[in-house]
PDB file of N, CA and C in Angstrom:
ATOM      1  N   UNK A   1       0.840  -1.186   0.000  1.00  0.00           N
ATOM      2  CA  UNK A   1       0.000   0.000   0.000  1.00  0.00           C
ATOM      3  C   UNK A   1       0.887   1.252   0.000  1.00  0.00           C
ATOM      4  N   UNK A   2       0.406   2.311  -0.815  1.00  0.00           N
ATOM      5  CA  UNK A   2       1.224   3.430  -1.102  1.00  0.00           C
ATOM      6  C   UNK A   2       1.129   4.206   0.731  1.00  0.00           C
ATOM      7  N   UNK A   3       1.863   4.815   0.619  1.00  0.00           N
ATOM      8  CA  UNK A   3       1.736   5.845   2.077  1.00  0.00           C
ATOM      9  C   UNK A   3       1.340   7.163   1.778  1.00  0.00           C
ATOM     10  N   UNK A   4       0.273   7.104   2.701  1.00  0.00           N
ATOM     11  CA  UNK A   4      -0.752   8.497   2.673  1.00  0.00           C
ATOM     12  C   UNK A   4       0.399  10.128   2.641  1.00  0.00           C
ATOM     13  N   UNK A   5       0.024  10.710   1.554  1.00  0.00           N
ATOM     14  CA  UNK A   5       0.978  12.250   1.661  1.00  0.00           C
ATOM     15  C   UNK A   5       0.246  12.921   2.541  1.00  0.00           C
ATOM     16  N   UNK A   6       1.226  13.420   3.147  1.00  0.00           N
ATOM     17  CA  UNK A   6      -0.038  14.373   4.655  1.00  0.00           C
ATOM     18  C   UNK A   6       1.505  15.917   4.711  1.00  0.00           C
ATOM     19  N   UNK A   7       0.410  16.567   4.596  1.00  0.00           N
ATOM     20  CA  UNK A   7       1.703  18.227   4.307  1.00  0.00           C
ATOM     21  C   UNK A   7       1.580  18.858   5.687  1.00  0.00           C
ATOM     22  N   UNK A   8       2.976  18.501   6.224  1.00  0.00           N
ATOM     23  CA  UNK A   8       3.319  19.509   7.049  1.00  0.00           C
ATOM     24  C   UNK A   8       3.490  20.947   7.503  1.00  0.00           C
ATOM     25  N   UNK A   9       2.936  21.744   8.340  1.00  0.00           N
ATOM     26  CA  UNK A   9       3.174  22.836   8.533  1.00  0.00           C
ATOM     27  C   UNK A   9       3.392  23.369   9.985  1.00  0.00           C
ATOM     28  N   UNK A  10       4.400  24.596  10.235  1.00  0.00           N
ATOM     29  CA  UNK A  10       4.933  24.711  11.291  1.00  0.00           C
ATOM     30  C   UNK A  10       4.350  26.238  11.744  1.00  0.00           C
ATOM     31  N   UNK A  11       4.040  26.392  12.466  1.00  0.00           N
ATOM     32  CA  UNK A  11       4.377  28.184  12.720  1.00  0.00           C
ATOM     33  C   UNK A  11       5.490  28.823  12.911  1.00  0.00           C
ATOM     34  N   UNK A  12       5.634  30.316  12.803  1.00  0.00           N
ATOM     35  CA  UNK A  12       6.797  31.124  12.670  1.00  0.00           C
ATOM     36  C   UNK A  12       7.571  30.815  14.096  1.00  0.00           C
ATOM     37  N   UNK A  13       7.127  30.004  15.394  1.00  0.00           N
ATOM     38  CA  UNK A  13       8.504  30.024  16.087  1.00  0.00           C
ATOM     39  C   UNK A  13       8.437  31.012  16.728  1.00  0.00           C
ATOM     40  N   UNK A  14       7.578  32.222  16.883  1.00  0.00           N
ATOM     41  CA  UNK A  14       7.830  33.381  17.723  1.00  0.00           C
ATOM     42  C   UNK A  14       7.699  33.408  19.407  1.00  0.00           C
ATOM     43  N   UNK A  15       7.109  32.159  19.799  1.00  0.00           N
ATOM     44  CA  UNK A  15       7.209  32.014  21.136  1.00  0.00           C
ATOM     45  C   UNK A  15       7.071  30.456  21.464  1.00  0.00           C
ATOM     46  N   UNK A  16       7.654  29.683  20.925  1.00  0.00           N
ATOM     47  CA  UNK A  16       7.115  28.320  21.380  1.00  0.00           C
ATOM     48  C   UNK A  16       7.429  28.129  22.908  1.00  0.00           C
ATOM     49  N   UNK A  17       6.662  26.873  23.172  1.00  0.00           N
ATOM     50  CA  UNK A  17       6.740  26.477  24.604  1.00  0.00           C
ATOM     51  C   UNK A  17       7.126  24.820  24.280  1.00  0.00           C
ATOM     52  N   UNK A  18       7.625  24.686  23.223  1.00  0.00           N
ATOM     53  CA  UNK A  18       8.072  23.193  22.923  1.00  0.00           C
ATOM     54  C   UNK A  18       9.135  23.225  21.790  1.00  0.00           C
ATOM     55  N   UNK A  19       9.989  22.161  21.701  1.00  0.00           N
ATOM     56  CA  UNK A  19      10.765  22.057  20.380  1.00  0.00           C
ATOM     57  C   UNK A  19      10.025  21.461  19.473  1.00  0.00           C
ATOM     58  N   UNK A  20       9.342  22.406  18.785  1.00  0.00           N
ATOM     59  CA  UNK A  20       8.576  21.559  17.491  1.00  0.00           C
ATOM     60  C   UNK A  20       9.194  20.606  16.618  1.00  0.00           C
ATOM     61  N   UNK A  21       9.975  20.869  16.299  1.00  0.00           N
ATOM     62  CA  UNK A  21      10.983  19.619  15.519  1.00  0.00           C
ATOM     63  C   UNK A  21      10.777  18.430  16.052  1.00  0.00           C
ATOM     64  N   UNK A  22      11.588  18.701  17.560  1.00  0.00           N
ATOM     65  CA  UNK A  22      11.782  17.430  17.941  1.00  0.00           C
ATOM     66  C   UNK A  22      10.517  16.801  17.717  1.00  0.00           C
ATOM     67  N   UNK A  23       9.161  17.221  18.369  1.00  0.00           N
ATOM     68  CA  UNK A  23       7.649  16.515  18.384  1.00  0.00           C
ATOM     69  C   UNK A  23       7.670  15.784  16.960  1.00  0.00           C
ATOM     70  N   UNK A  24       7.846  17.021  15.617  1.00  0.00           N
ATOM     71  CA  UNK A  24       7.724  16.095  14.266  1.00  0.00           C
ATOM     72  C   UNK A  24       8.630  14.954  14.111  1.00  0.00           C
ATOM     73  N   UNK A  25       9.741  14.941  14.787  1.00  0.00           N
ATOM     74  CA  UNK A  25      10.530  13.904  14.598  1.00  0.00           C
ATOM     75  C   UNK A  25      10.073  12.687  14.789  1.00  0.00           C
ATOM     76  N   UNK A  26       9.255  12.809  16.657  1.00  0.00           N
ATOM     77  CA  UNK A  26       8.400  11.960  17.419  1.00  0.00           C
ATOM     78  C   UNK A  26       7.542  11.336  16.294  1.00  0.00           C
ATOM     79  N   UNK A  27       6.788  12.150  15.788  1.00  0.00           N
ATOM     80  CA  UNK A  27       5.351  11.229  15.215  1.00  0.00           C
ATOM     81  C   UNK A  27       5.970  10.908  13.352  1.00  0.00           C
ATOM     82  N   UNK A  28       7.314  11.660  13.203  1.00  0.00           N
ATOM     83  CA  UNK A  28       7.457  11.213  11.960  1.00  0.00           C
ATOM     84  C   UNK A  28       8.389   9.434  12.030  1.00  0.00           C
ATOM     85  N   UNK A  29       8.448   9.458  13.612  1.00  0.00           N
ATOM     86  CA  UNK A  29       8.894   7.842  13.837  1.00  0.00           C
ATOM     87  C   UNK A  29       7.705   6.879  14.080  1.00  0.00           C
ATOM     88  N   UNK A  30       6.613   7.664  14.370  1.00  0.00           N
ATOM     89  CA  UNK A  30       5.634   6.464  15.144  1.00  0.00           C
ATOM     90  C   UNK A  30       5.047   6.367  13.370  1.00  0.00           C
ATOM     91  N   UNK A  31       5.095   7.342  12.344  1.00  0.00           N
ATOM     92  CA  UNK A  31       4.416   7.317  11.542  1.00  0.00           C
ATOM     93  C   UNK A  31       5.066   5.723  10.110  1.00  0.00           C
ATOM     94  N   UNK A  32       6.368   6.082  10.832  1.00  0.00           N
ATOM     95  CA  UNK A  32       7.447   4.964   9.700  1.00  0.00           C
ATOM     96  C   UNK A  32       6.918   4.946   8.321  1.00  0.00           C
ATOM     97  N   UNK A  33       6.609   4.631   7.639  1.00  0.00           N
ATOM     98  CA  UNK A  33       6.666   4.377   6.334  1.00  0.00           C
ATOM     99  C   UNK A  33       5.785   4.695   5.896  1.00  0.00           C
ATOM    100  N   UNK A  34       4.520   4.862   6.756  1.00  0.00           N
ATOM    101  CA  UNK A  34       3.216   4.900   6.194  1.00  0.00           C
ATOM    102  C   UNK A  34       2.571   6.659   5.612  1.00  0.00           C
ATOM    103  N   UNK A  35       3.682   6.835   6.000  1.00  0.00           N
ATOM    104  CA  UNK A  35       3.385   8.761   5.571  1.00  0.00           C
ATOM    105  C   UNK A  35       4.491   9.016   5.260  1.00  0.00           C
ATOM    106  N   UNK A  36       3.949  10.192   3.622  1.00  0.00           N
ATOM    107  CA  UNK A  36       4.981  10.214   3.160  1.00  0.00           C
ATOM    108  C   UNK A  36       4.808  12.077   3.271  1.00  0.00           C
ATOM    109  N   UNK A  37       6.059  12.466   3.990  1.00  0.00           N
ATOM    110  CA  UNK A  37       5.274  13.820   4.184  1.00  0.00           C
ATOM    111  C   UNK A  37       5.557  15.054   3.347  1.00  0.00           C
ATOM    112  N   UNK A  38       5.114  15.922   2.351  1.00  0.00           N
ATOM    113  CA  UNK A  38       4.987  16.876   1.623  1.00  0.00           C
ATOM    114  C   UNK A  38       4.767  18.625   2.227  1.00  0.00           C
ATOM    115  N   UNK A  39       4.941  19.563   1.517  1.00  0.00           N
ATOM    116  CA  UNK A  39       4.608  20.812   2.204  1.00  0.00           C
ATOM    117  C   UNK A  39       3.029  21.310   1.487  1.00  0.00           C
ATOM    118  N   UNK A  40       2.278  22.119   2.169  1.00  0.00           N
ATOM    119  CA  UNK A  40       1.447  23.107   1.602  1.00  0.00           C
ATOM    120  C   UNK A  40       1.436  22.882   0.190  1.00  0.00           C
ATOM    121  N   UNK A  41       2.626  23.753  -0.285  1.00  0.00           N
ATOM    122  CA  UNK A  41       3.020  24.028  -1.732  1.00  0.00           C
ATOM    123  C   UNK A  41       2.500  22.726  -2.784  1.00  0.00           C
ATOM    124  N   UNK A  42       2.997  21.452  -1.727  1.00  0.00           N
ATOM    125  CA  UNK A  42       2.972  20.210  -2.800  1.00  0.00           C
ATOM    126  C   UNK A  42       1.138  20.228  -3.269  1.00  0.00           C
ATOM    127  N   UNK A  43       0.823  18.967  -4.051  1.00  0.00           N
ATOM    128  CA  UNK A  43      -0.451  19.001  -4.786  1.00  0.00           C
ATOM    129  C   UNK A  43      -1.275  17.535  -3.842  1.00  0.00           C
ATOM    130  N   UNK A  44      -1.588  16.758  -4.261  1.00  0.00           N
ATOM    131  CA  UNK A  44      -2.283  16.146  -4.054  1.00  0.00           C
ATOM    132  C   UNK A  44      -2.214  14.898  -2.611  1.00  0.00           C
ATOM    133  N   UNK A  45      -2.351  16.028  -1.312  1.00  0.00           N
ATOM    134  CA  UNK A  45      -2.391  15.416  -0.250  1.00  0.00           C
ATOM    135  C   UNK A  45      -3.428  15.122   0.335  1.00  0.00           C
ATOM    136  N   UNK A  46      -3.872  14.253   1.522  1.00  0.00           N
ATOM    137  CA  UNK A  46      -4.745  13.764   2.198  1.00  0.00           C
ATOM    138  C   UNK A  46      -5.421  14.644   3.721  1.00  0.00           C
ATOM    139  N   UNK A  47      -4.666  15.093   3.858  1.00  0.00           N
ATOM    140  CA  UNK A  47      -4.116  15.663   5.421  1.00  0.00           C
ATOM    141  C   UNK A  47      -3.142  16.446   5.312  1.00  0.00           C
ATOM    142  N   UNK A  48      -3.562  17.572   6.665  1.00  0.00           N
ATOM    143  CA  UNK A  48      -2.740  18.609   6.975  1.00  0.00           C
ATOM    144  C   UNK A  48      -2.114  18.606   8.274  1.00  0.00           C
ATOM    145  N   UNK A  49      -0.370  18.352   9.050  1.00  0.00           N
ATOM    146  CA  UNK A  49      -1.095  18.246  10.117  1.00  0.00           C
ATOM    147  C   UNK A  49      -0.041  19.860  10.415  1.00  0.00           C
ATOM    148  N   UNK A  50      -0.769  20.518  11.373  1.00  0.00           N
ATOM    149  CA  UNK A  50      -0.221  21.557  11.692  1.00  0.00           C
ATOM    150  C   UNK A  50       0.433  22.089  13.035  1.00  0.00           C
ATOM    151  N   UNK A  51       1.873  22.509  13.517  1.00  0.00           N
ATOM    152  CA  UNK A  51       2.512  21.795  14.347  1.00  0.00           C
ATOM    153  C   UNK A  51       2.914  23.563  14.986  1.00  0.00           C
ATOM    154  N   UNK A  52       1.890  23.931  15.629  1.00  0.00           N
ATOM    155  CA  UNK A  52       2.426  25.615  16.191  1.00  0.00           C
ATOM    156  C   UNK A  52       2.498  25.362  17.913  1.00  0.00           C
ATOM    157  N   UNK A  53       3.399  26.452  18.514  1.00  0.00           N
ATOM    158  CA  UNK A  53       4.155  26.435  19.370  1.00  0.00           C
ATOM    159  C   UNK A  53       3.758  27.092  20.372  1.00  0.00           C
ATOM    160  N   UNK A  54       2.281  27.423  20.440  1.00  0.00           N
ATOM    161  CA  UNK A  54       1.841  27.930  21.301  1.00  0.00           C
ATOM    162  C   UNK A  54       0.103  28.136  20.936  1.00  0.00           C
ATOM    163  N   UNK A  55      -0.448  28.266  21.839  1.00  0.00           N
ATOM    164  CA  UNK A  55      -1.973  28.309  22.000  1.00  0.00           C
ATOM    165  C   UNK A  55      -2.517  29.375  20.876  1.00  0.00           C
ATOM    166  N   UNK A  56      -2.011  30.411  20.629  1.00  0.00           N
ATOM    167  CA  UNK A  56      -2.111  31.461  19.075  1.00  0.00           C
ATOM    168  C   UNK A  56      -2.374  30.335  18.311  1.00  0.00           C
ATOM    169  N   UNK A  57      -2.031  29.410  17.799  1.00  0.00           N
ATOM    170  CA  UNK A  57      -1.793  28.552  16.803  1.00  0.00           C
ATOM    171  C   UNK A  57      -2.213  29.777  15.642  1.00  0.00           C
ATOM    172  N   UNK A  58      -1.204  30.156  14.872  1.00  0.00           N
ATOM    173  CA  UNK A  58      -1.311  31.156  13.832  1.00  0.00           C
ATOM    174  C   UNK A  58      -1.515  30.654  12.773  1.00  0.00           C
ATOM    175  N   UNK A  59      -0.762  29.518  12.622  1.00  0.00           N
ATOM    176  CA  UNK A  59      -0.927  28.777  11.049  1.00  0.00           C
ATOM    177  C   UNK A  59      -1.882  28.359  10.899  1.00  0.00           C
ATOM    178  N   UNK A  60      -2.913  27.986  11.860  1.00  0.00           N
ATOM    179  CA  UNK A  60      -4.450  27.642  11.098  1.00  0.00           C
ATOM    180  C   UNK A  60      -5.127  28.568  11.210  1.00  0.00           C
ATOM    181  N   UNK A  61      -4.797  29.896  11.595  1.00  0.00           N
ATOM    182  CA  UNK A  61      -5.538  30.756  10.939  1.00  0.00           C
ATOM    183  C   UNK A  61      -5.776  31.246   9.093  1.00  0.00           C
ATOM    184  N   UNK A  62      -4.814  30.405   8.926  1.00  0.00           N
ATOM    185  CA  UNK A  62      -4.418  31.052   7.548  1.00  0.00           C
ATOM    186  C   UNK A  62      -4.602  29.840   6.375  1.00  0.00           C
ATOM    187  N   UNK A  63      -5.315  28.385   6.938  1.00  0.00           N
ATOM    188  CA  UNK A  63      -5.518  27.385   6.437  1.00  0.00           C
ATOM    189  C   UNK A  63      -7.160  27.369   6.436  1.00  0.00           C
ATOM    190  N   UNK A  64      -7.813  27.569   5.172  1.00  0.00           N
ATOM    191  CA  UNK A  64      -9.585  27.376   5.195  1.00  0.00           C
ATOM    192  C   UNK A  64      -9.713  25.312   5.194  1.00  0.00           C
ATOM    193  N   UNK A  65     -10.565  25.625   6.394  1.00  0.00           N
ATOM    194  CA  UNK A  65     -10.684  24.011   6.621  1.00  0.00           C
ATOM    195  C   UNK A  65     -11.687  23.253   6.063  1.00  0.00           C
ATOM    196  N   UNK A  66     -12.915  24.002   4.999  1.00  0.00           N
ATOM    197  CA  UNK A  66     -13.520  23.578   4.272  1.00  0.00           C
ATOM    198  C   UNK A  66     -12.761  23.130   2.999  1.00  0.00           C
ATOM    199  N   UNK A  67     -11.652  23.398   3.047  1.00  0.00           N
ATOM    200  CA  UNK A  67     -11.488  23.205   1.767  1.00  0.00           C
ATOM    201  C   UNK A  67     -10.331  21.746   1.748  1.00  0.00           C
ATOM    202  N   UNK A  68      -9.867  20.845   2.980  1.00  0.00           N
ATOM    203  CA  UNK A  68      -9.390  19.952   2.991  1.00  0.00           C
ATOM    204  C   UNK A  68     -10.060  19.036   3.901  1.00  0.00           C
ATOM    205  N   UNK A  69      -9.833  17.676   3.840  1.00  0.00           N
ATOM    206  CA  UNK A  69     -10.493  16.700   4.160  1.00  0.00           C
ATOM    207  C   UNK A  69      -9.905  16.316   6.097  1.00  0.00           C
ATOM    208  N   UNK A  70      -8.853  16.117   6.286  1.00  0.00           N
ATOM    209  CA  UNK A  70      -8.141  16.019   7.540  1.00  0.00           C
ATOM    210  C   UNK A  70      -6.911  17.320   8.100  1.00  0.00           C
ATOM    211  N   UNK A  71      -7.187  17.863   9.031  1.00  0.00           N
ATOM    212  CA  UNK A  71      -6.493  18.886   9.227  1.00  0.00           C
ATOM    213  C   UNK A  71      -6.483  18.659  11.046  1.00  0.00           C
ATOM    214  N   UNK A  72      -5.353  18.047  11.366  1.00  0.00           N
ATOM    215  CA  UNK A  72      -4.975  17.740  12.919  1.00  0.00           C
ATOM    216  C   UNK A  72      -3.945  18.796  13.572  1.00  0.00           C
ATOM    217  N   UNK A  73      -4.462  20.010  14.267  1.00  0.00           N
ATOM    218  CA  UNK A  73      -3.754  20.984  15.170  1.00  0.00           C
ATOM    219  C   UNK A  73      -2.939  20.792  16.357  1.00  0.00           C
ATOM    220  N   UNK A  74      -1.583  20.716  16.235  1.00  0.00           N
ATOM    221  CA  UNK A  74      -0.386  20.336  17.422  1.00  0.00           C
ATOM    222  C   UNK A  74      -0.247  22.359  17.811  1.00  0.00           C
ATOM    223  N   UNK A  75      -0.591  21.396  19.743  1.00  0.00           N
ATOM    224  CA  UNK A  75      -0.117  23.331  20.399  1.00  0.00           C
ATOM    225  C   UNK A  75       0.849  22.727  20.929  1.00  0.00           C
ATOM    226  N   UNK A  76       0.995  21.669  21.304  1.00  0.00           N
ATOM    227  CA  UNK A  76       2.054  21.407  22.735  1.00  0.00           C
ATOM    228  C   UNK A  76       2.515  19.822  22.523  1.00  0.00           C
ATOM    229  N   UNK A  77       3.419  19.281  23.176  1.00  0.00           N
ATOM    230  CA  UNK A  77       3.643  18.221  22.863  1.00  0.00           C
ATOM    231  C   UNK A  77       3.355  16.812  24.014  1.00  0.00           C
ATOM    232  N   UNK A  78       1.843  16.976  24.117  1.00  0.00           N
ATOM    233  CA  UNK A  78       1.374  16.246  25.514  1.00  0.00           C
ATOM    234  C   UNK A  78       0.702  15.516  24.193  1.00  0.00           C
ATOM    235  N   UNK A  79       0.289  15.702  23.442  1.00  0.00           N
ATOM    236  CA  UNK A  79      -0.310  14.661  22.151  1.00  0.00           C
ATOM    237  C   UNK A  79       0.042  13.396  21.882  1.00  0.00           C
ATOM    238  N   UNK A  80       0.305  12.211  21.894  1.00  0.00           N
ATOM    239  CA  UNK A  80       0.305  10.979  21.531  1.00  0.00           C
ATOM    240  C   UNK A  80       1.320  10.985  20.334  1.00  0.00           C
ATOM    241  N   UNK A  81       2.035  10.781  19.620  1.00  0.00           N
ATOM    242  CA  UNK A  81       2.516  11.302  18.543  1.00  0.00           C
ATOM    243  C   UNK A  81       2.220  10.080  17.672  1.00  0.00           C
ATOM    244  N   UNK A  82       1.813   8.501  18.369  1.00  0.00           N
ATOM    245  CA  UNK A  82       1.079   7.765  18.088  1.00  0.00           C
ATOM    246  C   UNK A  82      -0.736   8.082  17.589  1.00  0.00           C
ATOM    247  N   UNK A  83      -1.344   8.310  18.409  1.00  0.00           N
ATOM    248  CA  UNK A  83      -2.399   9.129  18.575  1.00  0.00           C
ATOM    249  C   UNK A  83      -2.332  10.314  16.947  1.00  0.00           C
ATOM    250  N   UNK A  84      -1.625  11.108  17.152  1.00  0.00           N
ATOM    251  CA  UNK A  84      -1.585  11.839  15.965  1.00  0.00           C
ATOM    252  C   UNK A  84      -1.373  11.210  14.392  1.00  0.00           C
ATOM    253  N   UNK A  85      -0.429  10.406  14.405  1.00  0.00           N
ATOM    254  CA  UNK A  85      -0.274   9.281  13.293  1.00  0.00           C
ATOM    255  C   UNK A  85      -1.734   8.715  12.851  1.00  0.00           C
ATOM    256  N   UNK A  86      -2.509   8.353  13.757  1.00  0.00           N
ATOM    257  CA  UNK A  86      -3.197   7.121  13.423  1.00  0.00           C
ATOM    258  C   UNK A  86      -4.501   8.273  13.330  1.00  0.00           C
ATOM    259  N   UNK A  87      -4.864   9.402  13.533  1.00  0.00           N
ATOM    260  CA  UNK A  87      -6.048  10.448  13.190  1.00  0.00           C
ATOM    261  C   UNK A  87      -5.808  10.947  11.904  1.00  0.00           C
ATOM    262  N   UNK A  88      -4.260  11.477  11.110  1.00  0.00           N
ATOM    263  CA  UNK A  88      -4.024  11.697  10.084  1.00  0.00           C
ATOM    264  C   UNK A  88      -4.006  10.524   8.832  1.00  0.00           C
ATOM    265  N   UNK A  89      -4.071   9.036   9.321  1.00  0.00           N
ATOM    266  CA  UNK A  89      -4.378   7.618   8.729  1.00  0.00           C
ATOM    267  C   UNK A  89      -5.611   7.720   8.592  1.00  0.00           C
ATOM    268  N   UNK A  90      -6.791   8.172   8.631  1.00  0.00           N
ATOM    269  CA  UNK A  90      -8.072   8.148   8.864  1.00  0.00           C
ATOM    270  C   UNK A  90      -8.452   8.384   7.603  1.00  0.00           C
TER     271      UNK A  90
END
């Protein structure tokens, strides 16, 4: 089975209260093979998941959610990164 493209996005970083990286690192291990991950820019993805650094979450302000099918919001890194994998599999 091909692995679901799911496009990553981060916020600008202006105040996090977590190392966002590290978290994507987290769920881009629990995710292994099965996601193959793309940006915004790319074309034909499944899922959005969006990975901001504080309760603002800015970047989904700027994402219309009618217009994609799965769109999963990271503020902090108390999330499952398992848990997150398997909602963007959906």
């Amino acid at each position: 089975m091909a692995p679901k493209r799911v496009a990553l996005k981060y916020c600008g970083g202006c105040d996090p209260g977590f190392d966002r990286v590290e978290y994507f690192n987290r769920v881009r291990s629990a995710a292994g093979e099965a996601i193959e991950w793309v940006t915004l820019e790319d074309s034909d993805f499944g899922a959005i998941l969006v990975i901001s650094g504080c309760e603002t979450a800015c970047p989904g302000v700027s994402i219309d959610p009618s217009a994609y099918h799965c769109i999963v919001s990271v503020k902090d890194d108390r999330f499952d990164p398992q848990e997150v994998v398997d909602t963007l599999l959906k």
